[in-house]
C-alpha atoms as a PDB file:
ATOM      1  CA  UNK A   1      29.192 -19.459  37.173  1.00  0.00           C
ATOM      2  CA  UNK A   2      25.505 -18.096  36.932  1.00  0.00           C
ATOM      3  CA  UNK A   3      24.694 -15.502  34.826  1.00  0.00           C
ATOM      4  CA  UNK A   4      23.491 -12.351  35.892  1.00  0.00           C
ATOM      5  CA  UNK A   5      19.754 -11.219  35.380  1.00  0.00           C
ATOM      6  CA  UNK A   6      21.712  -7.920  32.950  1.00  0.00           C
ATOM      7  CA  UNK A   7      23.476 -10.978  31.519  1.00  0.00           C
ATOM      8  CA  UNK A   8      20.553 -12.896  30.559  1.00  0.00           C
ATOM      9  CA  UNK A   9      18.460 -10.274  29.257  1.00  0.00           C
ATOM     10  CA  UNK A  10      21.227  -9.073  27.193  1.00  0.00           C
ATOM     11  CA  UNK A  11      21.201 -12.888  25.889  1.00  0.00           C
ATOM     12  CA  UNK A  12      17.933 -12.548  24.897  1.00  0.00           C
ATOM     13  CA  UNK A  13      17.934  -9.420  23.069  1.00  0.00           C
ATOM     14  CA  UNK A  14      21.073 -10.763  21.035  1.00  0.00           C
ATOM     15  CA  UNK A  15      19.010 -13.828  20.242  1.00  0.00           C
ATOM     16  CA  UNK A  16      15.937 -11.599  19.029  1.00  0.00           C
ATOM     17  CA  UNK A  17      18.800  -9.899  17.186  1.00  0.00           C
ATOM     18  CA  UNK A  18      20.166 -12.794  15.125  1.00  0.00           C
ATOM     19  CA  UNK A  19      16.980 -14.324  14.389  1.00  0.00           C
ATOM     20  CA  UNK A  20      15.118 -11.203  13.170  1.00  0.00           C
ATOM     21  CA  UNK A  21      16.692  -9.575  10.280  1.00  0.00           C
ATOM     22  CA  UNK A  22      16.489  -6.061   9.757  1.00  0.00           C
ATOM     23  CA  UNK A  23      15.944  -5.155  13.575  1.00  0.00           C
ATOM     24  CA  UNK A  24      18.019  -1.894  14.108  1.00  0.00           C
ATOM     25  CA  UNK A  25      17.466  -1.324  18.028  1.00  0.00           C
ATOM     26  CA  UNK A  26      16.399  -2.995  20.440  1.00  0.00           C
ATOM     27  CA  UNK A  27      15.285  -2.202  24.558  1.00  0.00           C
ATOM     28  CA  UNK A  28      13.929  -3.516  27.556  1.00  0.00           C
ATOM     29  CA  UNK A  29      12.029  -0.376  29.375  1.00  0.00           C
ATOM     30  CA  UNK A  30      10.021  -0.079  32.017  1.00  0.00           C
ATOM     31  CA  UNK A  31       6.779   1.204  32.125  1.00  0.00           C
ATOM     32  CA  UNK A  32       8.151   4.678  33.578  1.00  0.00           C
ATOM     33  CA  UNK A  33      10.578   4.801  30.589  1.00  0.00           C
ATOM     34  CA  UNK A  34      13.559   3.796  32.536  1.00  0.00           C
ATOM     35  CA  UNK A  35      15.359   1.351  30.092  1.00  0.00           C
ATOM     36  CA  UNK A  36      16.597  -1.910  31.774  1.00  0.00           C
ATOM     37  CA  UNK A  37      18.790  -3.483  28.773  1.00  0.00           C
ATOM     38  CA  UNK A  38      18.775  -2.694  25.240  1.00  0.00           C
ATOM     39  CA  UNK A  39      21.135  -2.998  21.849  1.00  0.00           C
ATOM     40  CA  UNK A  40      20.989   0.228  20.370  1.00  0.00           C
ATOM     41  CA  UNK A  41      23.258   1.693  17.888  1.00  0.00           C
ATOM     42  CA  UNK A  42      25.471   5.102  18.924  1.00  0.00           C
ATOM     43  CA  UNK A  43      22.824   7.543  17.098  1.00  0.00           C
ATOM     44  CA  UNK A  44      19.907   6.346  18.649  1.00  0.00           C
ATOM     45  CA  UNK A  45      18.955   7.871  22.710  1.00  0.00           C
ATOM     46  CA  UNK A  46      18.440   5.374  25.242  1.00  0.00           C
ATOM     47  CA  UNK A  47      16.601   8.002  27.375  1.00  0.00           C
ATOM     48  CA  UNK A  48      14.794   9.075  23.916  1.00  0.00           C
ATOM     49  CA  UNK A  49      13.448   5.362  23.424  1.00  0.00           C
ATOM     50  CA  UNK A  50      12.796   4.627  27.037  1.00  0.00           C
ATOM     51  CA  UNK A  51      10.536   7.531  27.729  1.00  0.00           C
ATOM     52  CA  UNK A  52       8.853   7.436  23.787  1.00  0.00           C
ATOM     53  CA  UNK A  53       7.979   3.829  24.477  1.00  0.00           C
ATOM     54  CA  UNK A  54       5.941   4.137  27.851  1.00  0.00           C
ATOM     55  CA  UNK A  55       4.716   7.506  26.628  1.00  0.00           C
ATOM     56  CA  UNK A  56       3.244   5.311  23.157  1.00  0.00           C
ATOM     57  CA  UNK A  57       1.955   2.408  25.307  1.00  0.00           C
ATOM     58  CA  UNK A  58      -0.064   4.356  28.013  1.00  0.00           C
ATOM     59  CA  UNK A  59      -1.691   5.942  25.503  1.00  0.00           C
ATOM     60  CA  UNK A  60      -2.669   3.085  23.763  1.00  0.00           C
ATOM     61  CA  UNK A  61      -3.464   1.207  26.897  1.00  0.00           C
ATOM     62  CA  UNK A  62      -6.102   3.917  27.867  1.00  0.00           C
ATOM     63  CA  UNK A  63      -6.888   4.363  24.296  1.00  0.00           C
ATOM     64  CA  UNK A  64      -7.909   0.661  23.881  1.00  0.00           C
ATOM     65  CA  UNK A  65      -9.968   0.865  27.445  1.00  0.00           C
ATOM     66  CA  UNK A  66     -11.997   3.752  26.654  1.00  0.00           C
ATOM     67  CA  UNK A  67     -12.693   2.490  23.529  1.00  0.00           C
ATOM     68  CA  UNK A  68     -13.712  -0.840  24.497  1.00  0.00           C
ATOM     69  CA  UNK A  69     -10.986  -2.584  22.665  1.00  0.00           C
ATOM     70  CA  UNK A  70      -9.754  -4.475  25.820  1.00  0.00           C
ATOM     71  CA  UNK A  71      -5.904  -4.514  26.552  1.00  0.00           C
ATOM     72  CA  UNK A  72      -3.500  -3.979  24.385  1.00  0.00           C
ATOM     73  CA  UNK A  73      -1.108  -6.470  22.805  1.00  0.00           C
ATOM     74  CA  UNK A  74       0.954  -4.612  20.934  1.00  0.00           C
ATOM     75  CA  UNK A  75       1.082  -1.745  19.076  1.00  0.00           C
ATOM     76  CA  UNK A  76       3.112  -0.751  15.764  1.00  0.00           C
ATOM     77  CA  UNK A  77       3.866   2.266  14.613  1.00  0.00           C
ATOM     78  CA  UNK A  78       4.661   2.370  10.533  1.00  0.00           C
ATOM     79  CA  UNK A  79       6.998   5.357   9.056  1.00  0.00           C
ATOM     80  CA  UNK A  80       8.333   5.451   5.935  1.00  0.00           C
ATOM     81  CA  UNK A  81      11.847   4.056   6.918  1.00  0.00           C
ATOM     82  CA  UNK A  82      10.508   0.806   9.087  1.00  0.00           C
ATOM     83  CA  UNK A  83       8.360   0.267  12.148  1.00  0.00           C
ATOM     84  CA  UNK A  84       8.361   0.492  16.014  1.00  0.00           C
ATOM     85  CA  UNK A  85       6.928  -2.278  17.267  1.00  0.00           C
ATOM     86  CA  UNK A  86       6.148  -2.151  21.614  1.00  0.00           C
ATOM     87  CA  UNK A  87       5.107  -4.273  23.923  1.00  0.00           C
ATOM     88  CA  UNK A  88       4.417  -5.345  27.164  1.00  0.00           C
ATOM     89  CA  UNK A  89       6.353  -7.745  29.171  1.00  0.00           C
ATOM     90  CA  UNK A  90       4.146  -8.364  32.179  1.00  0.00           C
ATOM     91  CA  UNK A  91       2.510  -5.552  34.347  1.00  0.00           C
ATOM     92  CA  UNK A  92       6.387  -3.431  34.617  1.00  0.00           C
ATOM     93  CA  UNK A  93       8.250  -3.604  31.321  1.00  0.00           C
ATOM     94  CA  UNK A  94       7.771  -3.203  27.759  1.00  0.00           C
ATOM     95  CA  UNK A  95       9.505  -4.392  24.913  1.00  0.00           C
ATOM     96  CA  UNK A  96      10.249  -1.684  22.465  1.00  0.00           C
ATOM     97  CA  UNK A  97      11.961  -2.803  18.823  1.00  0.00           C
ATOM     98  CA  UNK A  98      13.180  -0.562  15.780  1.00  0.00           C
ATOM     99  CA  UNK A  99      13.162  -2.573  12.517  1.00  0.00           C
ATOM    100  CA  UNK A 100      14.098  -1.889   9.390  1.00  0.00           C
ATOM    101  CA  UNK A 101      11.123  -1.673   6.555  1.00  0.00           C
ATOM    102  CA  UNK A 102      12.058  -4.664   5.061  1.00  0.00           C
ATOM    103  CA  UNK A 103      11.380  -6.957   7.949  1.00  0.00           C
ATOM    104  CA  UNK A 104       9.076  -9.827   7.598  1.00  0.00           C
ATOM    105  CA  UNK A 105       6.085  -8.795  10.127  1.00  0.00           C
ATOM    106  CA  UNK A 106       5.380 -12.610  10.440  1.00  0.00           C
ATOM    107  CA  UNK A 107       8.501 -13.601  11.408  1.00  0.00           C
ATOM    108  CA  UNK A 108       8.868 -10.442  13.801  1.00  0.00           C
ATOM    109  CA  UNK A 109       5.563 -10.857  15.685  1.00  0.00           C
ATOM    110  CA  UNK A 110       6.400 -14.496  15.717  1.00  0.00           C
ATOM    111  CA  UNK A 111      10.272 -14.313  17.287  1.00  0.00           C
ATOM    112  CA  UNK A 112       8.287 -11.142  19.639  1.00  0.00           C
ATOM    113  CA  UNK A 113       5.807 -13.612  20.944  1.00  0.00           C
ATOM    114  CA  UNK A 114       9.090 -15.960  22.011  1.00  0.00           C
ATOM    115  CA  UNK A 115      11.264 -12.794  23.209  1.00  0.00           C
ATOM    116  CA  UNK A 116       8.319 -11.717  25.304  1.00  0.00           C
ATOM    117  CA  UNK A 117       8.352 -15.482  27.119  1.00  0.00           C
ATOM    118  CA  UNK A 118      11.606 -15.823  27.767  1.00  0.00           C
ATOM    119  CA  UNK A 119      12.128 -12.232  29.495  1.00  0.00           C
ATOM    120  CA  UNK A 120       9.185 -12.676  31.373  1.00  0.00           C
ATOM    121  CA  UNK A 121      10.670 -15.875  33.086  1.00  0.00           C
ATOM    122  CA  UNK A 122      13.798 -13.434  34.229  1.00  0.00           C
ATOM    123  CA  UNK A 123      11.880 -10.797  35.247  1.00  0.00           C
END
């Protein structure tokens, strides 16, 4: 039987999941902060990190244009517990991740990069 598009993108989040360690959330959101799929633990909002990530990346997107910076490929966000890490999937979604401080930015810009292929073949 063929998987659902929900299905698949929830495959792909668990796979971003298991080979990042240290990633506490994880969502799929589109660019009017409507989240599409995500992994997110009971205490933190859907609705809260829908809207917060569109809200982050239109800034920066206009940011980065009237600054002459170009578009934007990502943008992280570093607090004194970890990072949020967003970015975009296409022209309609954005990727928006919660890691723990301990993460290896390499390795989570690196398994990002691959995330941000394979979602963008389902959507």
């Amino acid at each position: 039987m063929a998987q659902t598009i929900s299905d698949q993108l929830d495959q792909v989040l668990i796979n971003f999941e298991r080979n990042v360690p240290h990633v506490e959330a994880i969502a799929i959101v589109s660019t009017d902060g409507l989240v599409i799929a995500s992994r997110l633990p009971d205490k933190v909002e859907e609705d809260r990190v829908g809207a917060m990530g569109a809200a982050i990346l239109s800034i920066s997107k206009r940011s980065g244009e009237e600054l002459s910076r170009g578009e934007m490929c990502k943008v992280l966000i570093e607090g004194e517990n970890g990072y949020l890490l967003i970015r975009s999937i296409g022209e309609f979604a954005i990727l928006v991740a919660l890691v723990d401080k301990n993460v290896r930015l390499g390795m989570l810009f690196y398994e990002c990069k691959r995330c941000i292929a394979q979602l963008n073949e389902i959507l």
